[in-house]
PDB file of N, CA and C in Angstrom:
ATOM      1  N   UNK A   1       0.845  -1.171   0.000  1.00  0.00           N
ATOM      2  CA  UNK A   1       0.000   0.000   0.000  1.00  0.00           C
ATOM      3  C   UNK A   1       0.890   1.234   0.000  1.00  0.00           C
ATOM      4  N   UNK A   2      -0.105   2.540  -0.954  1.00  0.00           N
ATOM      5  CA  UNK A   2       0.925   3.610  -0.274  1.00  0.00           C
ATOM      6  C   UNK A   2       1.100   4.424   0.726  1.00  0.00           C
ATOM      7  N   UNK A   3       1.446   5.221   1.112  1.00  0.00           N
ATOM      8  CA  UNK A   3       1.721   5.933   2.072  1.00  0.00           C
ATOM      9  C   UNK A   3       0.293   7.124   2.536  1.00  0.00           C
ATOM     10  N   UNK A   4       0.068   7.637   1.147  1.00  0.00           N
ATOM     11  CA  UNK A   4      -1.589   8.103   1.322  1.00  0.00           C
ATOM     12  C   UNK A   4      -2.581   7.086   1.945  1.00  0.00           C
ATOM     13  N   UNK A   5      -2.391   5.881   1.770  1.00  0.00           N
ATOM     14  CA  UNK A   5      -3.578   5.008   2.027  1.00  0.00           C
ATOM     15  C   UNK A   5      -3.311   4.566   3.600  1.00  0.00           C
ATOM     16  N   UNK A   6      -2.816   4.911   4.285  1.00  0.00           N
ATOM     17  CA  UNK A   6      -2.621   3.987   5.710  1.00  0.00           C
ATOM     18  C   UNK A   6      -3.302   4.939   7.008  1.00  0.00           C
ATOM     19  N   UNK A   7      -3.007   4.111   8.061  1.00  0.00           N
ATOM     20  CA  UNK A   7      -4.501   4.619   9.125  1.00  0.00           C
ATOM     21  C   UNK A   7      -2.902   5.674   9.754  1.00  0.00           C
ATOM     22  N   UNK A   8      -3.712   6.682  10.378  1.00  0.00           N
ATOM     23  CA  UNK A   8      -3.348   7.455  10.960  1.00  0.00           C
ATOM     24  C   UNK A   8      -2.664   6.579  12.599  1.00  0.00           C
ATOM     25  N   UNK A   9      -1.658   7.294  12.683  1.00  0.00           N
ATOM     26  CA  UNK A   9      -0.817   7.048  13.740  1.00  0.00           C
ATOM     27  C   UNK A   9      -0.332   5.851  14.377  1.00  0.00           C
ATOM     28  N   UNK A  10      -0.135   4.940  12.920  1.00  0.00           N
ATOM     29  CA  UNK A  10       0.134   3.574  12.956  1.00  0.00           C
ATOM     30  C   UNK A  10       1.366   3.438  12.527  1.00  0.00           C
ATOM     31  N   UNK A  11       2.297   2.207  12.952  1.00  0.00           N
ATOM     32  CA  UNK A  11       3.980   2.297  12.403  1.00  0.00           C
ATOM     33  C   UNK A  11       4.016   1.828  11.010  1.00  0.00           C
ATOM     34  N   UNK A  12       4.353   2.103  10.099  1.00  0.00           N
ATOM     35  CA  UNK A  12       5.177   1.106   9.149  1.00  0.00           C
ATOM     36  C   UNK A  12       6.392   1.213   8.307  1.00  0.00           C
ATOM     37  N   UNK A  13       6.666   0.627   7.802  1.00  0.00           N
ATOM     38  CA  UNK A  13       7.955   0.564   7.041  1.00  0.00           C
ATOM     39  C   UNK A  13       8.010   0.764   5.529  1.00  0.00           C
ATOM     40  N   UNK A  14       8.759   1.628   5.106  1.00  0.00           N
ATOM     41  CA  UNK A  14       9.263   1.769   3.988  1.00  0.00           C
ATOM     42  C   UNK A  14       9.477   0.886   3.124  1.00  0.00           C
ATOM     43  N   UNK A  15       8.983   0.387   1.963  1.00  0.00           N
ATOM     44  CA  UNK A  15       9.417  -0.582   0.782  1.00  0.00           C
ATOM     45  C   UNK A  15      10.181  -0.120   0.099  1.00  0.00           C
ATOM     46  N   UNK A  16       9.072   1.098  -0.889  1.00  0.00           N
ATOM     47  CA  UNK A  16      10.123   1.610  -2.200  1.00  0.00           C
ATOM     48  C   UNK A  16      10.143   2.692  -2.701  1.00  0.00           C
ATOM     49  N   UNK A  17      10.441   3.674  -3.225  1.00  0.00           N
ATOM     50  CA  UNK A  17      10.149   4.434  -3.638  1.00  0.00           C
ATOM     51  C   UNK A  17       9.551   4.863  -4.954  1.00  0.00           C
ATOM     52  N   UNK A  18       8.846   4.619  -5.643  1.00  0.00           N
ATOM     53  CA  UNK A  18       8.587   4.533  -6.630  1.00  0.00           C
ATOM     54  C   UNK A  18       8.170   6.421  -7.424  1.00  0.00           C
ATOM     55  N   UNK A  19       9.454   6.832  -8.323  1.00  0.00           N
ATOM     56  CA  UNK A  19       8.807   7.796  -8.739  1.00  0.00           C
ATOM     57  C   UNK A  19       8.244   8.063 -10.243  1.00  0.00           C
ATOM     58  N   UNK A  20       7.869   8.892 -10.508  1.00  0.00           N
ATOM     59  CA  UNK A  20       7.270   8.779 -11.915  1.00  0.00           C
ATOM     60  C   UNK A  20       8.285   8.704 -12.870  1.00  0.00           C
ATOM     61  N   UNK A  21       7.773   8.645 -14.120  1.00  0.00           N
ATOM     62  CA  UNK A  21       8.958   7.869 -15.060  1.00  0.00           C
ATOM     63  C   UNK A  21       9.502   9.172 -15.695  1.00  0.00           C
ATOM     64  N   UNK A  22       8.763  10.150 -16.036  1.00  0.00           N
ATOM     65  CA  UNK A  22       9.247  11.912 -16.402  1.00  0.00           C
ATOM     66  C   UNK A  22       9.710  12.705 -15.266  1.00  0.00           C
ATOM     67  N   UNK A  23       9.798  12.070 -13.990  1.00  0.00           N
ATOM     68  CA  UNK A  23      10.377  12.650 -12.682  1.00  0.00           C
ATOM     69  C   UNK A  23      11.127  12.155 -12.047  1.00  0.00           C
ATOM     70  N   UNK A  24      12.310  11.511 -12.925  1.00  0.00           N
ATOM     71  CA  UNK A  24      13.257  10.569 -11.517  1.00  0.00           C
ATOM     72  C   UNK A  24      13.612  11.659 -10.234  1.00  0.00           C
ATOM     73  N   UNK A  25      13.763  12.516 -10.812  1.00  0.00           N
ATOM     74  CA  UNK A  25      14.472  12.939  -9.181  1.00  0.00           C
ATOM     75  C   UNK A  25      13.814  13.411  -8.235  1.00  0.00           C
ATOM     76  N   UNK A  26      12.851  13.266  -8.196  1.00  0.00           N
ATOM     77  CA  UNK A  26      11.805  12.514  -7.112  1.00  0.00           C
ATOM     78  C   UNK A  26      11.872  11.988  -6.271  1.00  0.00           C
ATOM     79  N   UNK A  27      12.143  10.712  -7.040  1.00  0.00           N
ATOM     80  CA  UNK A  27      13.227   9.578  -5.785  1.00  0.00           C
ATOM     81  C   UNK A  27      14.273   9.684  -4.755  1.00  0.00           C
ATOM     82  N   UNK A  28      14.816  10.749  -5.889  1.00  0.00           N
ATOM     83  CA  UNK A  28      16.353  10.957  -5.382  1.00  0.00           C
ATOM     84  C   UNK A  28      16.286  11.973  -4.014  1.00  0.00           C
ATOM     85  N   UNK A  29      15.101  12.885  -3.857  1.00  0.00           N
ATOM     86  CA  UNK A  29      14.664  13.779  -3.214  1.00  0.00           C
ATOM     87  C   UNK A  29      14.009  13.860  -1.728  1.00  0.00           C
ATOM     88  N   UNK A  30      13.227  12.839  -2.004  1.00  0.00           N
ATOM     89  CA  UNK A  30      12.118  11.539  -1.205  1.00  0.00           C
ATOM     90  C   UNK A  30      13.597  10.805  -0.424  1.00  0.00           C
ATOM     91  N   UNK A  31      14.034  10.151  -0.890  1.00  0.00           N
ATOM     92  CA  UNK A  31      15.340   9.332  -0.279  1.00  0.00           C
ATOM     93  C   UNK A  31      16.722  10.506   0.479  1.00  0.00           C
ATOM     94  N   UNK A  32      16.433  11.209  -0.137  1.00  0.00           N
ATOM     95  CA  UNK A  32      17.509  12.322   0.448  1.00  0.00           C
ATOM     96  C   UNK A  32      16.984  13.045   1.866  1.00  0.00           C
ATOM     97  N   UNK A  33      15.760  13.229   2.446  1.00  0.00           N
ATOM     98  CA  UNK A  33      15.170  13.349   3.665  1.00  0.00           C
ATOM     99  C   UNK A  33      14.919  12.094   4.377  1.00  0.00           C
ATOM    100  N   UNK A  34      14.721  11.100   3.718  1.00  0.00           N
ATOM    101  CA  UNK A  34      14.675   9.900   4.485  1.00  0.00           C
ATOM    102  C   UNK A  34      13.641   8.814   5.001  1.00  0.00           C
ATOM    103  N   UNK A  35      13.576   8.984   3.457  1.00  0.00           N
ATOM    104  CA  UNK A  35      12.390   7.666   2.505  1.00  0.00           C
ATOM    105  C   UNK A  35      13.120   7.146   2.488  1.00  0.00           C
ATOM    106  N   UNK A  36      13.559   5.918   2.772  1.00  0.00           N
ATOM    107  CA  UNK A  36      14.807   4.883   2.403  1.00  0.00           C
ATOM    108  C   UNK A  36      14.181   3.661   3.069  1.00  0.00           C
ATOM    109  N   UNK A  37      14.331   2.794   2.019  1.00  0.00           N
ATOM    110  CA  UNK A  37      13.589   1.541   2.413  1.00  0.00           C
ATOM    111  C   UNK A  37      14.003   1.201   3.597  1.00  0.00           C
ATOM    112  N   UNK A  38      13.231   0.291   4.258  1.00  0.00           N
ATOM    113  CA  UNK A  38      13.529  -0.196   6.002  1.00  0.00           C
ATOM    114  C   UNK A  38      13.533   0.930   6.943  1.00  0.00           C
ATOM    115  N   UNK A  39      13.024   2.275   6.892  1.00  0.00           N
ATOM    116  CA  UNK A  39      12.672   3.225   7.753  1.00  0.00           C
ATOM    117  C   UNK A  39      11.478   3.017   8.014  1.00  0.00           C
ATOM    118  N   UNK A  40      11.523   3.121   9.352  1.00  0.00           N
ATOM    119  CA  UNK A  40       9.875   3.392  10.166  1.00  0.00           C
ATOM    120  C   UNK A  40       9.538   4.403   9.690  1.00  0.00           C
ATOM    121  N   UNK A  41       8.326   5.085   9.048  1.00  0.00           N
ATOM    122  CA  UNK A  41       7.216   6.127   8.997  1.00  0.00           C
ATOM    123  C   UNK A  41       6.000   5.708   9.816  1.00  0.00           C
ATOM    124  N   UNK A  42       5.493   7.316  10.229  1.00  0.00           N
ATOM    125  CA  UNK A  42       3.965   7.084  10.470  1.00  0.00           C
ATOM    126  C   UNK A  42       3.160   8.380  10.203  1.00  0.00           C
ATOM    127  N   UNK A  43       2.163   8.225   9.777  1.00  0.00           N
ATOM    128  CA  UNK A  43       1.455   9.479   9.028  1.00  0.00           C
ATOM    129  C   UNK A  43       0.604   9.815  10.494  1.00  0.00           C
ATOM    130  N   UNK A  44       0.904  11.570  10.458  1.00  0.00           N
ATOM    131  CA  UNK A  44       0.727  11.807  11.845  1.00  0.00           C
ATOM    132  C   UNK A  44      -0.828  12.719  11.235  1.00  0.00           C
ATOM    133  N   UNK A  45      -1.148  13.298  10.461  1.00  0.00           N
ATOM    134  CA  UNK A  45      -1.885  13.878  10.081  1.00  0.00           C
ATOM    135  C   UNK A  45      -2.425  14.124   8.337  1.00  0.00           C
ATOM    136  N   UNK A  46      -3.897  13.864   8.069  1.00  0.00           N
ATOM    137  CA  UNK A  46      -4.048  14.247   6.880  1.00  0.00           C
ATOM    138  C   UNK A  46      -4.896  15.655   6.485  1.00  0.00           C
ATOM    139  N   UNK A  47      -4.512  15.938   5.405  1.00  0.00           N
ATOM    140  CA  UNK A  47      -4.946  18.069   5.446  1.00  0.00           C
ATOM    141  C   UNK A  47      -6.496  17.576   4.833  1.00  0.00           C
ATOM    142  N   UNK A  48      -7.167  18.618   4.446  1.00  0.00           N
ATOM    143  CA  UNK A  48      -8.906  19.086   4.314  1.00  0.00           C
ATOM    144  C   UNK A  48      -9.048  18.176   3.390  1.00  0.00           C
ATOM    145  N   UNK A  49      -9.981  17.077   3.497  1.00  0.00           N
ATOM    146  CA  UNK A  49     -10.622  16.453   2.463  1.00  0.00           C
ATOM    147  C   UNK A  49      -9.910  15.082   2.252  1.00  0.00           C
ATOM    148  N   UNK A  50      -8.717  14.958   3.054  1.00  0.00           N
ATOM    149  CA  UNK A  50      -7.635  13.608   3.426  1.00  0.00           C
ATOM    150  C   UNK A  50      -7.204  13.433   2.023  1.00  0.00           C
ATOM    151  N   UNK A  51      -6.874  14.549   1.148  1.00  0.00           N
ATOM    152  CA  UNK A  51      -5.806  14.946   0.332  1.00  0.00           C
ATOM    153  C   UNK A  51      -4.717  15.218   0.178  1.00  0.00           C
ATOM    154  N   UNK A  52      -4.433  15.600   1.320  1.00  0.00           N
ATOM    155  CA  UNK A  52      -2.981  16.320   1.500  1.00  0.00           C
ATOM    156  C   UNK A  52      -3.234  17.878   1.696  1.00  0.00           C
ATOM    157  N   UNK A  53      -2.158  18.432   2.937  1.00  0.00           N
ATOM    158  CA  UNK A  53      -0.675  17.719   2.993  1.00  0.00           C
ATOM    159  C   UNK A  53      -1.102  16.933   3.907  1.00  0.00           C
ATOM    160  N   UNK A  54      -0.110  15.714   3.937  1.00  0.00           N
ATOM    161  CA  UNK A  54       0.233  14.817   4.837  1.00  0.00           C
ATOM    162  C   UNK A  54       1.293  15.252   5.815  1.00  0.00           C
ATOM    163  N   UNK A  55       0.798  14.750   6.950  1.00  0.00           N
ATOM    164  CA  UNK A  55       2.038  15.232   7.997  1.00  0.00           C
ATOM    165  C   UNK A  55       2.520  13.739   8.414  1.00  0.00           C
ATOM    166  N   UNK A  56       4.128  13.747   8.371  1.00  0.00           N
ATOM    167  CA  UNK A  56       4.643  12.359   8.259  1.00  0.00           C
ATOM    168  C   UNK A  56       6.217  12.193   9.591  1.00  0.00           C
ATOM    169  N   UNK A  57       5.918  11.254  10.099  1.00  0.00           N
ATOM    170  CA  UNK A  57       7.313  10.963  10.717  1.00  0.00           C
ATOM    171  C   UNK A  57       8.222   9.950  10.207  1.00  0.00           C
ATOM    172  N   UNK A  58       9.223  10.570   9.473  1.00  0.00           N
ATOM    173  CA  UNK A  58      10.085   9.436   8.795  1.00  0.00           C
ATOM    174  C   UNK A  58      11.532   9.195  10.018  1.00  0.00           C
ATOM    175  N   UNK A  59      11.939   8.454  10.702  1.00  0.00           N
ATOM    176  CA  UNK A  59      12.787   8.417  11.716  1.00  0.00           C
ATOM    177  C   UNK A  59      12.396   9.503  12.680  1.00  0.00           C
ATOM    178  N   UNK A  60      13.399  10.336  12.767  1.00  0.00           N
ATOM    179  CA  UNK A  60      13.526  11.424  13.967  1.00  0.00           C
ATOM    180  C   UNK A  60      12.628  12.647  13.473  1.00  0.00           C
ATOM    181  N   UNK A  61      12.457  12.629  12.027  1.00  0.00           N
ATOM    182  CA  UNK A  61      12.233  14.004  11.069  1.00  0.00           C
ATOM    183  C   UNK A  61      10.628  13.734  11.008  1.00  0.00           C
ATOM    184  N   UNK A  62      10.017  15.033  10.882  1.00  0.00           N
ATOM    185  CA  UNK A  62       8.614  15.317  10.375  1.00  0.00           C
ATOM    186  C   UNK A  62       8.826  16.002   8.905  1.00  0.00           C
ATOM    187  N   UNK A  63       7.855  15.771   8.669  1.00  0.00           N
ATOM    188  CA  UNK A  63       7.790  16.284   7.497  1.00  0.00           C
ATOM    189  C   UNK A  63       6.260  16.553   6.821  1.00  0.00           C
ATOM    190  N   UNK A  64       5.946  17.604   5.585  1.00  0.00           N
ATOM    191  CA  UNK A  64       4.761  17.774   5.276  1.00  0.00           C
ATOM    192  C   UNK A  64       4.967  17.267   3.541  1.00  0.00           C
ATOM    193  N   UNK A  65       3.867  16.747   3.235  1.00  0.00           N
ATOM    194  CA  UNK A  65       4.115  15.803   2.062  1.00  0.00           C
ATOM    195  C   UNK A  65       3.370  16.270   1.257  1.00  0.00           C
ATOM    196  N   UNK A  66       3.226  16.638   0.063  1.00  0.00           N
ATOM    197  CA  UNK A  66       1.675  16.337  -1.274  1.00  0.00           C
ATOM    198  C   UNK A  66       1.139  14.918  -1.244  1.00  0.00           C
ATOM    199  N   UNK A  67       0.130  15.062  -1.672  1.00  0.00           N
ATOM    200  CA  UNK A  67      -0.780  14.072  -1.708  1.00  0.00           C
ATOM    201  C   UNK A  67       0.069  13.211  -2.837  1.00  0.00           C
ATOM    202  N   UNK A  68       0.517  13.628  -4.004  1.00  0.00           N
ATOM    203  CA  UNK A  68       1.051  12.921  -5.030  1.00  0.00           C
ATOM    204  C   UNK A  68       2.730  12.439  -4.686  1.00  0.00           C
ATOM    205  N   UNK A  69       3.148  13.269  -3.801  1.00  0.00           N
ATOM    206  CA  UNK A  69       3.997  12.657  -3.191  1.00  0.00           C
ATOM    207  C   UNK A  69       4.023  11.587  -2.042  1.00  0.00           C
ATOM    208  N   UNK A  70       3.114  11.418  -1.301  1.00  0.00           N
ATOM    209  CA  UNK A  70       2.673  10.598  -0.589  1.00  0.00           C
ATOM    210  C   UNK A  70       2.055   8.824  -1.140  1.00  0.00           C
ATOM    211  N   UNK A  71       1.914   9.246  -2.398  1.00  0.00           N
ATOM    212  CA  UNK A  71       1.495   7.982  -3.083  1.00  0.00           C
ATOM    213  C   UNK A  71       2.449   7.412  -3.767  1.00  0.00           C
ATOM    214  N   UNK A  72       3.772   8.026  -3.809  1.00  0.00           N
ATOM    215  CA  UNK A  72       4.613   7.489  -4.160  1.00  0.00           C
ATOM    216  C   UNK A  72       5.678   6.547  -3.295  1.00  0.00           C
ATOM    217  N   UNK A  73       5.601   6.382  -1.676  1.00  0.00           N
ATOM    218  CA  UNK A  73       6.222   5.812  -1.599  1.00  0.00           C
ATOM    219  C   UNK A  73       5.354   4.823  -0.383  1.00  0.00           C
ATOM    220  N   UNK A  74       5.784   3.343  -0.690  1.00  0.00           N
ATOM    221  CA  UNK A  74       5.282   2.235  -0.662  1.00  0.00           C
ATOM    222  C   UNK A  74       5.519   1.870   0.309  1.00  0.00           C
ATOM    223  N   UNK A  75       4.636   1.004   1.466  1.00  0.00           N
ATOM    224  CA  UNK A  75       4.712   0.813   3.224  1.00  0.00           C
ATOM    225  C   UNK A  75       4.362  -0.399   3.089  1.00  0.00           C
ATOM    226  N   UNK A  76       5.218  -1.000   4.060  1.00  0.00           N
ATOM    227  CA  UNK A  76       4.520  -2.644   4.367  1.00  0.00           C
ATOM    228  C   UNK A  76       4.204  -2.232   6.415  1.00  0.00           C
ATOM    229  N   UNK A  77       3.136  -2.693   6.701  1.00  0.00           N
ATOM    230  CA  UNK A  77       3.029  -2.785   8.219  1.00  0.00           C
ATOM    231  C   UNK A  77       3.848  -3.216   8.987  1.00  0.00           C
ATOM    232  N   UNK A  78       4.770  -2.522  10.051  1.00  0.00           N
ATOM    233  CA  UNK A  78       5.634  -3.190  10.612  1.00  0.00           C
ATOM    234  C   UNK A  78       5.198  -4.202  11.767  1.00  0.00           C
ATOM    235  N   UNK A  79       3.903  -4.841  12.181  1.00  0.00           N
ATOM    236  CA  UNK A  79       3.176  -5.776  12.434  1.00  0.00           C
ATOM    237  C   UNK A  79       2.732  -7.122  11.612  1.00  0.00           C
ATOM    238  N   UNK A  80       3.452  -6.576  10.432  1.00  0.00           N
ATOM    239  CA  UNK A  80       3.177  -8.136   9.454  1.00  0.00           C
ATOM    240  C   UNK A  80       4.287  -8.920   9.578  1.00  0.00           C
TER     241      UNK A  80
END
């Protein structure tokens, strides 16, 4: 699942990053704050209409996300 799709204030883990194919550096961008597979995230908040922004804890860091950025990177439950 992606990162838009998960329940609020639940742990999970980072898979992949997946960015668009006319936007690699995306990835590179996303991974440079600290999207990096095997990081704990947890989505601490979603903005008007649960569109975005997303408010996100990737390790130690918060962060505020787009909605289209948020669907780009891929969570497995760290309970599975």
């Amino acid at each position: 699942m992606n990162l838009d799709q998960v329940s609020l204030g639940s742990l999970y883990r980072v898979s992949v990053v997946n960015a668009p194919k006319g936007a690699p550096q995306i990835k590179g961008q996303l991974e440079d704050i600290g999207f990096l597979p095997g990081e704990q995230v947890t989505l601490l908040r979603k903005g008007l209409l649960k569109k975005g922004p997303y408010l996100v804890r990737v390790g130690a860091s918060t962060f505020a996300l787009r909605h289209s950025e948020a669907r780009m990177i891929e969570v497995e439950s760290v309970n599975d």
